[in-house]
Protein backbone atom coordinates (compact mmCIF):
# COMPACT_ATOMS: atom_id res chain seq x y z
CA UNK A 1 -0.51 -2.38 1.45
CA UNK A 2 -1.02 -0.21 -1.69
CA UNK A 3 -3.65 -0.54 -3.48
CA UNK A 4 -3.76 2.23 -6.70
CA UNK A 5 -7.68 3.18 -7.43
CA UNK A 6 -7.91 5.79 -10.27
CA UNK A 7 -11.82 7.49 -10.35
CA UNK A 8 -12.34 8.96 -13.88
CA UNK A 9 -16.45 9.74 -13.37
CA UNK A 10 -18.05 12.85 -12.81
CA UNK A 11 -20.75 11.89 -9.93
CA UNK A 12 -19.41 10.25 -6.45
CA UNK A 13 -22.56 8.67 -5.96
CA UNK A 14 -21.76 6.68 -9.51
CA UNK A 15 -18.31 6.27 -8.43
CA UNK A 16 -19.52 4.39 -5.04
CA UNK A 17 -21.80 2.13 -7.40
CA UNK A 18 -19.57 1.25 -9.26
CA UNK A 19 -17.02 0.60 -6.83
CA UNK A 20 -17.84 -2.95 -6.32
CA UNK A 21 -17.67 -4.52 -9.55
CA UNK A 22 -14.30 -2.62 -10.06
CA UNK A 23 -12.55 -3.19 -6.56
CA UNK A 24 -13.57 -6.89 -4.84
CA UNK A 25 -12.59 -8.95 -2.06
CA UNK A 26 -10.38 -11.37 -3.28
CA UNK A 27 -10.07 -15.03 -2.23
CA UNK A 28 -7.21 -14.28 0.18
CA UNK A 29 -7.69 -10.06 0.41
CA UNK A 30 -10.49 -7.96 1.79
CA UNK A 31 -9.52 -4.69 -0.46
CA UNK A 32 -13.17 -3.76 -1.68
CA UNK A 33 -14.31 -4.32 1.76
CA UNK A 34 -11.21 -1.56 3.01
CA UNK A 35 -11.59 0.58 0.38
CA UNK A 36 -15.28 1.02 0.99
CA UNK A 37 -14.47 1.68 4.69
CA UNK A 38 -12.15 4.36 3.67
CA UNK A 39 -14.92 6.09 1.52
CA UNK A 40 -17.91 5.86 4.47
CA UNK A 41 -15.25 7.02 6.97
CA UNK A 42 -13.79 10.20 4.91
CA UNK A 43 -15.64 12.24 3.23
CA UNK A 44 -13.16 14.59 2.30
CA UNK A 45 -12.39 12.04 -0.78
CA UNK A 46 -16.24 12.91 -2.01
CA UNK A 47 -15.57 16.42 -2.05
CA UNK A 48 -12.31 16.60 -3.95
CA UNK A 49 -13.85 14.10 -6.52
CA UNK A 50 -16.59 16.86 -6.79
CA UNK A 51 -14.51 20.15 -6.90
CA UNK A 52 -12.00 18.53 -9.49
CA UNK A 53 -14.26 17.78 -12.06
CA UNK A 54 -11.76 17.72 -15.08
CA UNK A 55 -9.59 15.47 -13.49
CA UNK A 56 -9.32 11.44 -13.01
CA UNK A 57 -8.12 11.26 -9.61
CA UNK A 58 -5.21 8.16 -8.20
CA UNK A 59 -5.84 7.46 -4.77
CA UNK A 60 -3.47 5.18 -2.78
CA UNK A 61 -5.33 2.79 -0.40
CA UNK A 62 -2.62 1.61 2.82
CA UNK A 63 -2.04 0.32 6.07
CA UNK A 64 -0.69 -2.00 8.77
CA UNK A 65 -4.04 -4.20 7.53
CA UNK A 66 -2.12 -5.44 5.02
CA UNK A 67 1.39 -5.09 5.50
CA UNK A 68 4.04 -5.94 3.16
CA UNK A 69 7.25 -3.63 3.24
CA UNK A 70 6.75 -1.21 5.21
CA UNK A 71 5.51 -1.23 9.14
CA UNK A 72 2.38 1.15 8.98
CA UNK A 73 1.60 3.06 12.07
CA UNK A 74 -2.31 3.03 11.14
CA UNK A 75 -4.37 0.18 10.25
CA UNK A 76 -6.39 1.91 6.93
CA UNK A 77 -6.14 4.81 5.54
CA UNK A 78 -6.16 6.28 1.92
CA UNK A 79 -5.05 9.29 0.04
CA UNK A 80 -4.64 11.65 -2.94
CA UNK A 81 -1.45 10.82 -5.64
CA UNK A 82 -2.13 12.79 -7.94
CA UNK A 83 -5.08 14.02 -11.06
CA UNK A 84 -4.60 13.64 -14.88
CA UNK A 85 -6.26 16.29 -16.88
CA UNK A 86 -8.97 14.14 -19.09
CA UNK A 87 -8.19 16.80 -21.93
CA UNK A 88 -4.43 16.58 -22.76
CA UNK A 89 -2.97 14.13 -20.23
CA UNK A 90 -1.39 16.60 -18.26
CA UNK A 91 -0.44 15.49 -14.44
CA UNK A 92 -1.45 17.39 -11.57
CA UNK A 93 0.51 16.92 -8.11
CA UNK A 94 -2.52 17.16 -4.89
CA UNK A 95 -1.27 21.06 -4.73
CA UNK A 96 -2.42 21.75 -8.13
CA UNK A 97 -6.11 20.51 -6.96
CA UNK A 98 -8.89 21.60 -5.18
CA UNK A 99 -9.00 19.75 -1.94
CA UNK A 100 -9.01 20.62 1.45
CA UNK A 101 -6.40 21.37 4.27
CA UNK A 102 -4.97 17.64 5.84
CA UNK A 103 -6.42 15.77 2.91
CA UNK A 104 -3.65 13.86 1.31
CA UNK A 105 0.28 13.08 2.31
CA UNK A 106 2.96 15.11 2.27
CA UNK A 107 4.63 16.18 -1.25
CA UNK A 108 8.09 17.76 -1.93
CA UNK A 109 8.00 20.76 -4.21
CA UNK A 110 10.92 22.39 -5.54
CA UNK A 111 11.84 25.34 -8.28
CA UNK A 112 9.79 27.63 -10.17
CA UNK A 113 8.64 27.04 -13.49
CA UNK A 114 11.17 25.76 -16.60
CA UNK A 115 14.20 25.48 -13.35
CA UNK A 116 15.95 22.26 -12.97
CA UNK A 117 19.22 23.12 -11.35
CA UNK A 118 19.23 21.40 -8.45
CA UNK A 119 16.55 18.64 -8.80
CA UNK A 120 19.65 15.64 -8.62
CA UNK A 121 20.82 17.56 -4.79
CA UNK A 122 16.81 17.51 -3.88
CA UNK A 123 16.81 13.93 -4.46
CA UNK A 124 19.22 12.66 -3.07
CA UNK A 125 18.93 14.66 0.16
CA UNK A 126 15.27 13.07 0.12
CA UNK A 127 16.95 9.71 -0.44
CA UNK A 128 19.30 9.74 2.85
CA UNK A 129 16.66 11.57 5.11
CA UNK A 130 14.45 8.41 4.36
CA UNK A 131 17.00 6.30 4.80
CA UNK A 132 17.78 7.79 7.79
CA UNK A 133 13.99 7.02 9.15
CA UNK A 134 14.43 3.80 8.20
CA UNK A 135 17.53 3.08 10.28
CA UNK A 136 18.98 1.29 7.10
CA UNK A 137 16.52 -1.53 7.51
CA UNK A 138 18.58 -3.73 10.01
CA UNK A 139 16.08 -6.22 11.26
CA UNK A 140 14.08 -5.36 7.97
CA UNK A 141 11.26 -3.06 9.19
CA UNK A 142 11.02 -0.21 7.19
CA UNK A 143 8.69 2.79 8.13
CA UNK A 144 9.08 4.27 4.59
CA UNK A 145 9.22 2.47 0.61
CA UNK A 146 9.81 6.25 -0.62
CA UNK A 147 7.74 9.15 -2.39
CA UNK A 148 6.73 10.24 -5.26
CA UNK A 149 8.43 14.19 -6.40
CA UNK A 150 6.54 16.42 -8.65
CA UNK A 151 8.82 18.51 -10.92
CA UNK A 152 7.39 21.64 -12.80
CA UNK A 153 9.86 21.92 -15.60
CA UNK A 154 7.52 24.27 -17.92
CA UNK A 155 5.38 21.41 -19.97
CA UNK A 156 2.39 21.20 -19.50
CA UNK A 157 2.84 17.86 -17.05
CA UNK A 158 4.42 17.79 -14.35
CA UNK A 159 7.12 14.90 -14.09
CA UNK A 160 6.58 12.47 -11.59
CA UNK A 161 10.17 10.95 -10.04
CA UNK A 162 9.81 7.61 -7.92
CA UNK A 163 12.57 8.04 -5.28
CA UNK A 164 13.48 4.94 -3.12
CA UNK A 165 16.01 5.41 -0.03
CA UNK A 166 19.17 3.05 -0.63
CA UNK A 167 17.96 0.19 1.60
CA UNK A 168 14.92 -0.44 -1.12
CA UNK A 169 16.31 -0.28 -4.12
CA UNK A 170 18.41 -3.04 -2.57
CA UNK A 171 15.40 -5.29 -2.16
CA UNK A 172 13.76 -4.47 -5.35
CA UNK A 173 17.14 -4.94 -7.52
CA UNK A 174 18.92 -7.94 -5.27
CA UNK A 175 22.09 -5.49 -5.61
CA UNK A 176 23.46 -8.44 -3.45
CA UNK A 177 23.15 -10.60 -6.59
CA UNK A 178 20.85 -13.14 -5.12
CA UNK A 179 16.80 -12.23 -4.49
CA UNK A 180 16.55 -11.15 -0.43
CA UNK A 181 14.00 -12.81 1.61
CA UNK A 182 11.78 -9.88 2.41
CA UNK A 183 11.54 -9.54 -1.37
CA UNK A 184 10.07 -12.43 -1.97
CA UNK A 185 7.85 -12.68 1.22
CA UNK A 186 6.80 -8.50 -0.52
CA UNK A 187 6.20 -10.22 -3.96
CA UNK A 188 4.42 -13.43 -3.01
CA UNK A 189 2.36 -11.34 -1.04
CA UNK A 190 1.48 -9.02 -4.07
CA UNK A 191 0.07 -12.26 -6.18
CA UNK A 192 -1.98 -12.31 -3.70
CA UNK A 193 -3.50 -8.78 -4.39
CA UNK A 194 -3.73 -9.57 -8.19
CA UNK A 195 -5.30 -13.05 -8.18
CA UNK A 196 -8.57 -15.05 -7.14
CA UNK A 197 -6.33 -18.20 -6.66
CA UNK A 198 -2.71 -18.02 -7.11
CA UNK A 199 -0.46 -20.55 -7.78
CA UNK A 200 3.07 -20.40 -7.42
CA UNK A 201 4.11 -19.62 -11.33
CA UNK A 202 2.12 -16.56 -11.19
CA UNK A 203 4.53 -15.76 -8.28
CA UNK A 204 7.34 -16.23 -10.99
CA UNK A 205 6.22 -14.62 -13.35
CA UNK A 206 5.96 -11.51 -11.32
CA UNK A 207 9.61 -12.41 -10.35
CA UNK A 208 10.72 -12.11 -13.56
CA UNK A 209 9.79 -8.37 -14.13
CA UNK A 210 11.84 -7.84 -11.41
CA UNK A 211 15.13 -10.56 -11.53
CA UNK A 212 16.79 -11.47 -14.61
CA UNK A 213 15.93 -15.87 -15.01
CA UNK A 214 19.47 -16.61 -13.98
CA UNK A 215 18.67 -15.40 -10.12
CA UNK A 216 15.51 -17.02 -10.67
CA UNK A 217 16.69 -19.96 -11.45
CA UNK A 218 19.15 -19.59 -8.61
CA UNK A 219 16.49 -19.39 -5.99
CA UNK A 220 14.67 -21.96 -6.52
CA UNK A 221 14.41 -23.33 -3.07
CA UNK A 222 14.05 -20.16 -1.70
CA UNK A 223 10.80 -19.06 -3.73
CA UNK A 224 9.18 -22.30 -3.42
CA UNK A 225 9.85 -21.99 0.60
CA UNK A 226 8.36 -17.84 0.44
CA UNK A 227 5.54 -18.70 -1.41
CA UNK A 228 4.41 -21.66 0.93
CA UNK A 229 4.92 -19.46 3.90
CA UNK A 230 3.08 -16.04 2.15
CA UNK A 231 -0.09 -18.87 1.94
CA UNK A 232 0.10 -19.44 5.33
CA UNK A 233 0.46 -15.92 6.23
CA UNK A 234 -2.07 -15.02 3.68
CA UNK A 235 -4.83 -17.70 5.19
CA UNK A 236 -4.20 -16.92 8.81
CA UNK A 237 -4.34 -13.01 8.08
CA UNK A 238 -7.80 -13.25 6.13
CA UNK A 239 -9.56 -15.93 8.72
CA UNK A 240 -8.69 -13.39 11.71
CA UNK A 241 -9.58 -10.28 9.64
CA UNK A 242 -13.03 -11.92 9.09
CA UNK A 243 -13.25 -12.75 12.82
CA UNK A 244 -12.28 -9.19 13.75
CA UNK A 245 -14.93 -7.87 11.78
CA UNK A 246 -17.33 -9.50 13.47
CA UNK A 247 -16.53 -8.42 17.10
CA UNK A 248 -16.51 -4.96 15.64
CA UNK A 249 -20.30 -5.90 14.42
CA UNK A 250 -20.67 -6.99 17.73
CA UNK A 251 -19.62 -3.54 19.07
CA UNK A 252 -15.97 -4.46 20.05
CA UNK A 253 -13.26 -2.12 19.74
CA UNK A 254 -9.95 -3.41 20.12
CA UNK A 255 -8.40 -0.34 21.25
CA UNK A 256 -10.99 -0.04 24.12
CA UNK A 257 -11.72 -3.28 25.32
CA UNK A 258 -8.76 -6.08 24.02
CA UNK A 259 -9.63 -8.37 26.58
CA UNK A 260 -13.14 -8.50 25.19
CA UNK A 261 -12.15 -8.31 21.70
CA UNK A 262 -9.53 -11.54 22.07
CA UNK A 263 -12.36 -13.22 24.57
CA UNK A 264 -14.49 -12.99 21.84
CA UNK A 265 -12.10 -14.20 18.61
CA UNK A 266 -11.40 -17.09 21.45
CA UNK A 267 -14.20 -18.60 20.40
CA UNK A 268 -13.13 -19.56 16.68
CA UNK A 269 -9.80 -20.31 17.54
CA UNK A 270 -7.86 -22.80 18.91
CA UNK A 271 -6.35 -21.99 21.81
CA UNK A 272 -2.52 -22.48 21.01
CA UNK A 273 -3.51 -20.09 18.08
CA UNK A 274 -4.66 -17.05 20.22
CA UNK A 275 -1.03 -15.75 20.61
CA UNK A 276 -1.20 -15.10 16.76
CA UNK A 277 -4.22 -13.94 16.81
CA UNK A 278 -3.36 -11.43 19.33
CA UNK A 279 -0.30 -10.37 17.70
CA UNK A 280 -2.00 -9.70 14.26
CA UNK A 281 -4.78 -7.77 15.10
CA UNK A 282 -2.97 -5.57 17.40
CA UNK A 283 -0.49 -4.64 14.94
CA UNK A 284 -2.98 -4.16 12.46
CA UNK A 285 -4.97 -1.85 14.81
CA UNK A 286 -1.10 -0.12 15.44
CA UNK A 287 -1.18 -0.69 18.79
CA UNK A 288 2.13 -2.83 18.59
């Protein structure tokens, strides 16, 4: 899951208000509910909302409790993209903020001011080494969708390059020349994040930003079978999230005790559904 939340207040407090009117849980995804989670469990995000003042901050919200792509190996967690100066515009990469050590991913910086020689080598060296993680995707578990790079060129931005390993672009442009499986399975999904109550022509119409009509048309029979099978993935995932969250109210912790945990989620499941269950909430908690 990724789930973009930009805060453009001043006060934290105001920016936890007003969180829930801004951020829900939809019909079919729990993302206020997570995202509030991340904000009571780190409180490193309050503190570099409060020491960057001038700056609307992007923070990405992710994790194996709502996979699509990419195989997390935690089940939440959130961080820092990047801040946008509120006077001129002007992007800000996390290590041109104020924030403290281990607060936000990774990023890739390269050259001094007003240099570009070299940017092209940088990414594609950052293309292959992800590529490389992913182990070219072969059964179609990915550990990485790609980064974000933050060039200093001498403006008063930054420039912000999206860089996908090989394997992704593949999905994302169907270099095949038909629309791959996972893709649609990743897309359906995304409706999902967007509306109360999808139906399946939103699905198509977020195709279509994607896949010229032609391949659309094309895959038919293969969109109407993905989006069926994202409902069913969708509906199982949210009843045994909401189950889950009640044996943690009930003091359960999955990691601890996971025969208490499943004893407990026995009791609103049928029992040829259990395996599932099992499976999904330990892979969620990243302990598969």
């Amino acid at each position: 899951m990724a789930y973009h939340y930009t805060y453009n207040g001043k006060d934290f407090v105001t920016f936890k208000t007003r969180l829930t009117p801004i951020v829900k849980d939809m019909g079919f995804g729990m993302f206020g509910s997570m995202l509030r989670e991340c904000l009571n469990e780190h409180d490193w995000i309050s503190r570099v909302i409060v020491n960057n003042p001038s700056m609307n901050l992007s923070f990405e919200l992710f994790g194996s409790r709502n996979p699509i792509t990419v195989k997390y190996n935690v089940p939440l967690a959130i961080c820092l993209l990047f801040g946008v100066r509120r006077t001129d515009g002007a992007v800000r990469p996390p290590s041109e903020l104020l924030i403290d050590v281990n607060t936000v991913i990774p990023v890739m910086e390269y050259g001094e001011s007003g240099c570009i020689d070299g940017l092209t080598e940088q990414y594609n060296a950052a293309r292959a080494l992800m590529s490389d993680r992913n182990g070219a995707g072969q059964d179609e578990s990915f550990v990485t969708e790609g980064m974000v790079m933050y060039a200093n060129i001498g403006e008063p931005s930054w420039r912000m390059f999206k860089c996908k390993p090989e394997e992704i672009e593949k999905i994302h442009w169907a270099a095949s020349g038909s629309i791959p499986r996972i893709a649609l399975m990743t897309t359906a999904m995304n409706v999902f994040e967007d509306k109360e109550a999808p139906v399946i022509e939103d699905f198509i119409e977020l195709l279509k930003e994607e896949y010229p009509q032609s391949m659309i048309d094309k895959a038919a029979i293969k969109i109407s079978k993905a989006w069926e099978a994202a409902k069913i993935q969708i509906y199982v995932t949210k009843q045994i999230n909401e189950v889950w969250i009640l044996a943690k109210q009930n003091g359960l912790d999955v990691a601890k005790d996971k025969a208490e945990t499943m004893h407990f989620m026995s009791k609103y499941f049928e029992k040829n559904m259990m395996r599932k269950v099992g499976s999904i909430v330990l892979r969620q908690a990243g302990l598969i």
